[in-house]
Protein backbone atom coordinates (compact mmCIF):
# COMPACT_ATOMS: atom_id res chain seq x y z
CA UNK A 1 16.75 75.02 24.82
CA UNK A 2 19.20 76.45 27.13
CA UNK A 3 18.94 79.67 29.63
CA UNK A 4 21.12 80.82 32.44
CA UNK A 5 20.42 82.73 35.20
CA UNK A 6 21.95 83.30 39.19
CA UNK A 7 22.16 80.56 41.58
CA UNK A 8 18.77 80.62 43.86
CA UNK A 9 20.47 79.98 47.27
CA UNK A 10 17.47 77.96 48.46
CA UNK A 11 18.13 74.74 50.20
CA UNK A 12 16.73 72.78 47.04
CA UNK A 13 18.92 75.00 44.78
CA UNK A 14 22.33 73.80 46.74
CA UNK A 15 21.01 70.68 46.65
CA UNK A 16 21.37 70.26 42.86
CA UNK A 17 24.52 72.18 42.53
CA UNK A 18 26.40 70.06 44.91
CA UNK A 19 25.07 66.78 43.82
CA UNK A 20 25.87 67.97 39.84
CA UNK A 21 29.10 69.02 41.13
CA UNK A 22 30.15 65.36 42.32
CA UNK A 23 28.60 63.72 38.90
CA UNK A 24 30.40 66.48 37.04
CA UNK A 25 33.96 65.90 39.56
CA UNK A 26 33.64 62.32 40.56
CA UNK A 27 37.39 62.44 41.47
CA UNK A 28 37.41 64.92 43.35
CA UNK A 29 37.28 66.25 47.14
CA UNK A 30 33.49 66.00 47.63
CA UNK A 31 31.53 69.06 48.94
CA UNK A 32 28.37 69.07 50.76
CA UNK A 33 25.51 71.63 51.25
CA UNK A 34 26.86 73.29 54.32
CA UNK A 35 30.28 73.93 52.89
CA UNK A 36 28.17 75.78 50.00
CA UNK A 37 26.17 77.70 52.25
CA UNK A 38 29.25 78.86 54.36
CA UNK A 39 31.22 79.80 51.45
CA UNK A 40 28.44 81.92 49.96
CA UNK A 41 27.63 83.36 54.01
CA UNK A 42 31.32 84.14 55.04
CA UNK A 43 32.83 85.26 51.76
CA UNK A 44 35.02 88.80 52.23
CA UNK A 45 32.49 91.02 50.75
CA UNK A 46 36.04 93.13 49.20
CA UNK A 47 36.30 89.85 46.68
CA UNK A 48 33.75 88.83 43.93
CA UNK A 49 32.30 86.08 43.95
CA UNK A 50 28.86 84.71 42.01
CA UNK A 51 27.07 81.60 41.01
CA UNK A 52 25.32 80.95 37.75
CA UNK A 53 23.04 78.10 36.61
CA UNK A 54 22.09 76.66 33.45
CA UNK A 55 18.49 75.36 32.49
CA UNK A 56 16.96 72.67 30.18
CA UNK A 57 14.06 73.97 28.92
CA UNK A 58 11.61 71.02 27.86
CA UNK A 59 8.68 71.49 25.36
CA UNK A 60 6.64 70.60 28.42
CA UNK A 61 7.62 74.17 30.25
CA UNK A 62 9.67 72.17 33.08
CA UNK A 63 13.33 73.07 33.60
CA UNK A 64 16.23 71.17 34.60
CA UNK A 65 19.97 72.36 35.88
CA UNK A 66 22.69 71.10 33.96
CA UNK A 67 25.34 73.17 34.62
CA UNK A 68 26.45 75.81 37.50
CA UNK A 69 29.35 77.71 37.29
CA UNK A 70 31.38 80.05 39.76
CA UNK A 71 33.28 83.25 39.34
CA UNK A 72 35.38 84.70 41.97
CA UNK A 73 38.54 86.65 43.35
CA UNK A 74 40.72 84.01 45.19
CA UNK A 75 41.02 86.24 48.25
CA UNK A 76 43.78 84.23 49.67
CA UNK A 77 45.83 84.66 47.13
CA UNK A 78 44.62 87.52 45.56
CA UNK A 79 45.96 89.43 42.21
CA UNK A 80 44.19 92.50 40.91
CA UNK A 81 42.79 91.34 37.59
CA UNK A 82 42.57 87.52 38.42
CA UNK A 83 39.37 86.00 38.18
CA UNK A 84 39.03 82.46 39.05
CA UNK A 85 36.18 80.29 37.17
CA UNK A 86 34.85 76.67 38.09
CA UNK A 87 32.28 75.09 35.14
CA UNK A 88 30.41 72.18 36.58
CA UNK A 89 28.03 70.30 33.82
CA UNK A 90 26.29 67.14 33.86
CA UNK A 91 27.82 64.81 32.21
CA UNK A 92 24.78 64.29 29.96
CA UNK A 93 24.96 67.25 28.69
CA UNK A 94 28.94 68.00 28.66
CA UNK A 95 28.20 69.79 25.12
CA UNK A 96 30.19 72.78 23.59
CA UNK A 97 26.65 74.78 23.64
CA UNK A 98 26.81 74.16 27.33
CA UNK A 99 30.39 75.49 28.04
CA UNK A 100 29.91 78.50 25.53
CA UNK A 101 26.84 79.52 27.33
CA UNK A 102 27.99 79.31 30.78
CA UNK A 103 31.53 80.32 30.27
CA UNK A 104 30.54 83.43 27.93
CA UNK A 105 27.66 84.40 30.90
CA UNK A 106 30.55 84.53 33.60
CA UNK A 107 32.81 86.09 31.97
CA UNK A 108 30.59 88.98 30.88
CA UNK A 109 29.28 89.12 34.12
CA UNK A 110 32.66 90.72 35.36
CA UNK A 111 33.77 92.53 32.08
CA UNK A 112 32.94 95.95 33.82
CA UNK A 113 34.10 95.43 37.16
CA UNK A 114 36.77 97.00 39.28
CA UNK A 115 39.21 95.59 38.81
CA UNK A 116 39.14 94.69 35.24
CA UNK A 117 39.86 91.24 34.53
CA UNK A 118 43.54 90.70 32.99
CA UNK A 119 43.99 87.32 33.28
CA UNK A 120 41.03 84.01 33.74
CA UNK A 121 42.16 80.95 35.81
CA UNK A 122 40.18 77.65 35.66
CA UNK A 123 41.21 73.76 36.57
CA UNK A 124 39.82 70.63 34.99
CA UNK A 125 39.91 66.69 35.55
CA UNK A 126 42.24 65.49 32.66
CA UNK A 127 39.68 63.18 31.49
CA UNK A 128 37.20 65.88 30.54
CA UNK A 129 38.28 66.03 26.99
CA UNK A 130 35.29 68.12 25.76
CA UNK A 131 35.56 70.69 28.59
CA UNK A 132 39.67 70.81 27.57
CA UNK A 133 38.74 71.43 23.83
CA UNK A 134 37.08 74.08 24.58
CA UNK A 135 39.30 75.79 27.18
CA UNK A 136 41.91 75.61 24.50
CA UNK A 137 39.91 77.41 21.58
CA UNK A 138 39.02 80.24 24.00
CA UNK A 139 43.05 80.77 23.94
CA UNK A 140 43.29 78.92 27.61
CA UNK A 141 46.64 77.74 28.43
CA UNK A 142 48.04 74.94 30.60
CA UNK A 143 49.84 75.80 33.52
CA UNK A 144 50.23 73.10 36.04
CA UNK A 145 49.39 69.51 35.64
CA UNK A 146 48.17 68.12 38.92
CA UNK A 147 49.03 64.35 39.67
CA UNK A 148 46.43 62.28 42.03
CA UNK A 149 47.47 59.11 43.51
CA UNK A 150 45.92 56.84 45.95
CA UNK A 151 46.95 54.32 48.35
CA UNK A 152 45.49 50.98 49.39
CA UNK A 153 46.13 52.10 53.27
CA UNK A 154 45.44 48.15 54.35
CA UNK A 155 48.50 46.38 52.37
CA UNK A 156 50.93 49.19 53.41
CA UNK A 157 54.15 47.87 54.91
CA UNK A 158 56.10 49.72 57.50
CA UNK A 159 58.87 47.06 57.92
CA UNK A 160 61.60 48.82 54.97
CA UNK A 161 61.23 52.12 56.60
CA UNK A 162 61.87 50.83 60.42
CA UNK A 163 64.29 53.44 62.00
CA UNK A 164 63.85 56.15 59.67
CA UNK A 165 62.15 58.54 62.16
CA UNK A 166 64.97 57.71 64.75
CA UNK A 167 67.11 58.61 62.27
CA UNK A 168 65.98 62.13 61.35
CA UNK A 169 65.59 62.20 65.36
CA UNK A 170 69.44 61.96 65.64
CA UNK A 171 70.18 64.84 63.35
CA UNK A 172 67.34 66.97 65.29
CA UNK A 173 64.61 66.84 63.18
CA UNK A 174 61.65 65.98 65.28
CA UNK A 175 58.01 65.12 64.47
CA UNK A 176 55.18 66.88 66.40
CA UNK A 177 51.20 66.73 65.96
CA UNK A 178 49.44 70.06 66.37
CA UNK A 179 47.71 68.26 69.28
CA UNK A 180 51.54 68.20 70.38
CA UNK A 181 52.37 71.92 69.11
CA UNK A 182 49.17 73.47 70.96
CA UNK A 183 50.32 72.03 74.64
CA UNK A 184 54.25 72.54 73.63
CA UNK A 185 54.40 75.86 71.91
CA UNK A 186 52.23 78.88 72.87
CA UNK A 187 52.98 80.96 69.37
CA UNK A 188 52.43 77.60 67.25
CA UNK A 189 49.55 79.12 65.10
CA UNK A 190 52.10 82.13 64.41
CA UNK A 191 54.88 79.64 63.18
CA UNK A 192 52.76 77.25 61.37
CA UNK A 193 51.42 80.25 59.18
CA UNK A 194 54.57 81.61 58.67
CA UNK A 195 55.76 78.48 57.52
CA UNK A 196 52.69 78.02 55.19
CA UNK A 197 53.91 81.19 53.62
CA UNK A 198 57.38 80.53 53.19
CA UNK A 199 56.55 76.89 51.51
CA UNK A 200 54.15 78.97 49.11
CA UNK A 201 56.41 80.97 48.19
CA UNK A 202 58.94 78.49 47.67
CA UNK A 203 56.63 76.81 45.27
CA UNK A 204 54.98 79.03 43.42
CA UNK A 205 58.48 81.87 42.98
CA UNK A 206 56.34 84.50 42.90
CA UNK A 207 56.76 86.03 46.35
CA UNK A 208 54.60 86.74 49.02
CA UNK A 209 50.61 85.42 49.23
CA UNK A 210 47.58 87.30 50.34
CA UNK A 211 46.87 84.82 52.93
CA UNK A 212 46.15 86.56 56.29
CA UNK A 213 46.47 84.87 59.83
CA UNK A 214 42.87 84.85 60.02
CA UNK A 215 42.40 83.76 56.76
CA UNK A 216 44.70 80.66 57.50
CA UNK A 217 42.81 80.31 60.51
CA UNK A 218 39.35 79.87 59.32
CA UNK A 219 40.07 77.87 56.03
CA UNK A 220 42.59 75.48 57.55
CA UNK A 221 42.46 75.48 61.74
CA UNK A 222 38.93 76.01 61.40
CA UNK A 223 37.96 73.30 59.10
CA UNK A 224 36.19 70.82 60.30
CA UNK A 225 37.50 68.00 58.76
CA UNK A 226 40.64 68.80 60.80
CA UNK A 227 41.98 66.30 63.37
CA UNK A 228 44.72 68.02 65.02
CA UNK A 229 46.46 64.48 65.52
CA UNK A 230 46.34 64.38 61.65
CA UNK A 231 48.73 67.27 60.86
CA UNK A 232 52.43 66.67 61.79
CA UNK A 233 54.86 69.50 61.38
CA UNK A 234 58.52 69.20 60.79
CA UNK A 235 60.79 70.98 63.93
CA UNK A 236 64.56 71.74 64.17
CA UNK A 237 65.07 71.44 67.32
CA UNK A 238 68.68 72.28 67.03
CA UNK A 239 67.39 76.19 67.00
CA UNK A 240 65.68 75.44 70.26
CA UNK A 241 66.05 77.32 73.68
CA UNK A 242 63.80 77.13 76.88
CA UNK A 243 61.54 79.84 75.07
CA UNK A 244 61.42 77.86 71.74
CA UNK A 245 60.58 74.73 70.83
CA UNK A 246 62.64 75.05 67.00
CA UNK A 247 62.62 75.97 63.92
CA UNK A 248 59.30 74.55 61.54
CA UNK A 249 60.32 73.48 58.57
CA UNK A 250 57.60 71.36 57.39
CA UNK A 251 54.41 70.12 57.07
CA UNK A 252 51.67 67.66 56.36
CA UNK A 253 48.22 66.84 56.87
CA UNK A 254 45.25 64.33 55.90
CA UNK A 255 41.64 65.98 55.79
CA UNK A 256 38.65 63.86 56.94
CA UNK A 257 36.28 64.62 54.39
CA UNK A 258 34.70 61.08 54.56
CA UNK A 259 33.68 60.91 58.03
CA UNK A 260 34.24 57.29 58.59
CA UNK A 261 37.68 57.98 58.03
CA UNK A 262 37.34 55.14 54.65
CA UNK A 263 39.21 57.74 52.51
CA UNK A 264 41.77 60.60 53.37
CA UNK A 265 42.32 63.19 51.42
CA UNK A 266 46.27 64.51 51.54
CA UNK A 267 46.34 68.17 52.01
CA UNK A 268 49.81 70.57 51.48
CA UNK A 269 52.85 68.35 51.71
CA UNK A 270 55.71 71.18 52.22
CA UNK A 271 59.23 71.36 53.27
CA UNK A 272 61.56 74.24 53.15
CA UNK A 273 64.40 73.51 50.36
CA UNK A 274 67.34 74.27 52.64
CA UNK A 275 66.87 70.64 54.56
CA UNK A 276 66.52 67.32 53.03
CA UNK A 277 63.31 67.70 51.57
CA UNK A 278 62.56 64.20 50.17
CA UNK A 279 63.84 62.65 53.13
CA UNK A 280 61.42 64.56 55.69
CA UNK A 281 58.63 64.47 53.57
CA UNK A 282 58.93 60.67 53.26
CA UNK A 283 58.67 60.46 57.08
CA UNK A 284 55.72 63.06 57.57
CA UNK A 285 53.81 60.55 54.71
CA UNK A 286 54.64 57.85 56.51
CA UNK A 287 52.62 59.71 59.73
CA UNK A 288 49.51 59.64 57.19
CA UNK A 289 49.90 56.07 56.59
CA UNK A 290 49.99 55.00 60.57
CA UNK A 291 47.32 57.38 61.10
CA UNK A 292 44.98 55.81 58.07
CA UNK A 293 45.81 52.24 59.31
CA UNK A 294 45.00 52.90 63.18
CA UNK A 295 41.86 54.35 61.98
CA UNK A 296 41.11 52.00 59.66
CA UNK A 297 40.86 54.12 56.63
CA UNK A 298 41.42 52.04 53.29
CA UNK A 299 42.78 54.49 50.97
CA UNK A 300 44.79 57.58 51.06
CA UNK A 301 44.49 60.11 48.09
CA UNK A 302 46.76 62.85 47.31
CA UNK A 303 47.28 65.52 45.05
CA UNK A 304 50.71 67.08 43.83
CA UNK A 305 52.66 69.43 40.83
CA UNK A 306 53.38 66.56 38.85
CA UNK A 307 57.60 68.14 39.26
CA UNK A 308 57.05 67.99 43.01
CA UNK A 309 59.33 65.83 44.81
CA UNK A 310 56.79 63.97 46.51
CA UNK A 311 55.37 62.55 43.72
CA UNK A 312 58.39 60.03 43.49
CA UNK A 313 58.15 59.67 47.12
CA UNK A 314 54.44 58.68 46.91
CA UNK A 315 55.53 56.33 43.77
CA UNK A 316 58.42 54.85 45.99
CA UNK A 317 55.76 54.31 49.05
CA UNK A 318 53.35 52.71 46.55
CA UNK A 319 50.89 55.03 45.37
CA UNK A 320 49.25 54.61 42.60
CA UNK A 321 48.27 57.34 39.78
CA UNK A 322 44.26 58.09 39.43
CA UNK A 323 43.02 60.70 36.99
CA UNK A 324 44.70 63.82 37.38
CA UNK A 325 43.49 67.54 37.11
CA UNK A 326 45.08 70.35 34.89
CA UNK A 327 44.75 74.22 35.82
CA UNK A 328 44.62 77.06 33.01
CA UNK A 329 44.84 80.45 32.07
CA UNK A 330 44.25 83.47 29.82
CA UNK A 331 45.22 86.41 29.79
CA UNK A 332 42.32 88.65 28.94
C-alpha cells in the first residue's frame, strides 16, 4: 500500500512537500517552495542531508504522497554522530505504518555513513500524540519542551511600562536597531555574532557552536524576512570610547514570514546572564510590540525553553500559550 523512495526535486514535487508540510505543522513557521529549493541548492556539501517521500499506492496504479521526511547534519551546530530527522505526514494518514516506514527508511539510509550515527534528534508539535507514541517506543527521549505563545498585537497597552526604556537608558543600557548598528558601528556584524555565540552557549552549557560568520550571515543577515528595523540589540554603553560604540549584550528580533506583516514570528530572545536579564529582555519585547502595532500586524508569536525567563515575561506582557513543540533524542 505504501512505498518510499527520494524526493524528486521537480517544481511539482516541492510543491506537495511544502503544502503537506503546513497540513502536517499547522503551527508552525510556514515554508514556501523557494526556501526548499535554496536549502537543497546551498547546503555545505561536507553535511548530509536527504529527502524521502512516501506513496499511496491505489488499486487503480495512481500514487499519492503522504509523508516526506528529512535527514541531515545540522551544520551550524554540528556534532560528529548527530543526525537530525524531520517526519512530515498527512494528517490522514498519521498511522504507525506510516512513521515505521519512513522513520526506519531514514535511518537506514545513514547506518553506513561517515560518521556513524551515535545519537538521532527529532522535534514534534505536542499535539501529535500518534507521532509521540511512536518516538517513545523507538527509545526517543524528551529533551526540551518548547512553549509557543501569541499576542493579540492590537489590544496591547504600552501605558504600565511608560519610562522603562528611560530607565535602562540611565544605567547605560541603550537600545539600537541594526539599521542603527550598520551606520553607528563599522564591526557590528563581528559583535552581533559573537554575541549570538556567547548567548548559545549560555543556553545550551555545552560550549562553543559550529556556527561560522558566514554561516550567521547567510541564515540570519541574509534572510529575507529580515527587516533590519526589526532586530534591536542590547548595548552597554558604559564600555564605550570614540572607537566603540559598547558592549552587546543582547538581542531580539521578529521575522516577517507573512509578508503583510499580519503575523510575526519572534526569533532568539537572548541576554547575557551577568546583567538584568528579565529586565532588558522585557524592554527589547516591548520593541516587537511597537514595531507590530506601527505596522499593523495583529499577532505576535513566539517560541521559548519552557525554563526560559522570557516565558514569564511574555505571560506578564500578555501572551497567551498555543500548542507547543517537544524535541527528542536517542542515542543510537
Amino acid at each position: 500500500m505504501y512505498s518510499v523512495r527520494p524526493f524528486n526535486p521537480t517544481d511539482q514535487e516541492y510543491e506537495i512537500g511544502v503544502a503537506l508540510s503546513a497540513l502536517a505543522n499547522p503551527n508552525t513557521r510556514p515554508s514556501t517552495v523557494d526556501q526548499w529549493k535554496e536549502t537543497s541548492d546551498t547546503w555545505d556539501a561536507n553535511y548530509h542531508y536527504q529527502r524521502f517521500v512516501i506513496e499511496r499506492n491505489s488499486a487503480d496504479e495512481t500514487k499519492e504522497i503522504v509523508a516526506v521526511g528529512t535527514i541531515f547534519e545540522a551544520f551550524w551546530s554540528h556534532t560528529s554522530g548527530e543526525y537530525t530527522f524531520w517526519i512530515n505526514v498527512h494528517p490522514d494518514f498519521a498511522e504507525r505504518a506510516v512513521f515505521r516506514l519512513i522513520y526506519d527508511h531514514m535511518v537506514n539510509s545513514v547506518a553506513n555513513r561517515t560518521p556513524k550515527p551515535t545519537k538521532l534528534l527529532t522535534v514534534s508539535s505536542e499535539n501529535l500524540t500518534a507521532k509521540i507514541q511512536f518516538l517513545l517506543d523507538q527509545g526517543f527521549e524528551q529533551t526540551q519542551h518548547l512553549s509557543k505563545l501569541g499576542l493579540a498585537v492590537p489590544d496591547f497597552d504600552h501605558a504600565p511600562h511608560a519610562g522603562e526604556e528611560e530607565k535602562l537608558a540611565a544605567e547605560g543600557i541603550c537600545i539600537y536597531t541594526l539599521s542603527q548598528l550598520e551606520k553607528l558601528d563599522s564591526d557590528w556584524k563581528e559583535k552581533l555574532y559573537q554575541l549570538r555565540i556567547m548567548l548559545e552557549e549560555e543556553e545550551s552549557g555545552i560550549g562553543s557552536t559550529s556556527l561560522t560568520l558566514p554561516q550567521f550571515e547567510e541564515n540570519y543577515l541574509q534572510d529575507p524576512a529580515l527587516d533590519p528595523e526589526a532586530w534591536w540589540v542590547a548595548i552597554d554603553t558604559r564600555t564605550a570610547s570614540e572607537q566603540n560604540i559598547g558592549t552587546y549584550i543582547g538581542y531580539s528580533n521578529l521575522w516577517l514570514n507573512d509578508e503583510a506583516r499580519q503575523r510575526l514570528d519572534s526569533g532568539m530572545t537572548g541576554v547575557l546572564r551577568r546583567y538584568p536579564v528579565q529586565q532588558i529582555g522585557k524592554l527589547l519585547i516591548l520593541k516587537g510590540i511597537e514595531y507590530g502595532q506601527r505596522h499593523g500586524s495583529e499577532q505576535i508569536v513566539t517560541n521559548d525553553d519552557e525554563h526560559s525567563p522570557f516565558v514569564d515575561v511574555n505571560e506578564e506582557l500578555g501572551f497567551k500559550h498555543l500548542i507547543g513543540a517537544v524535541r527528542f533524542a536517542k542515542t543510537v
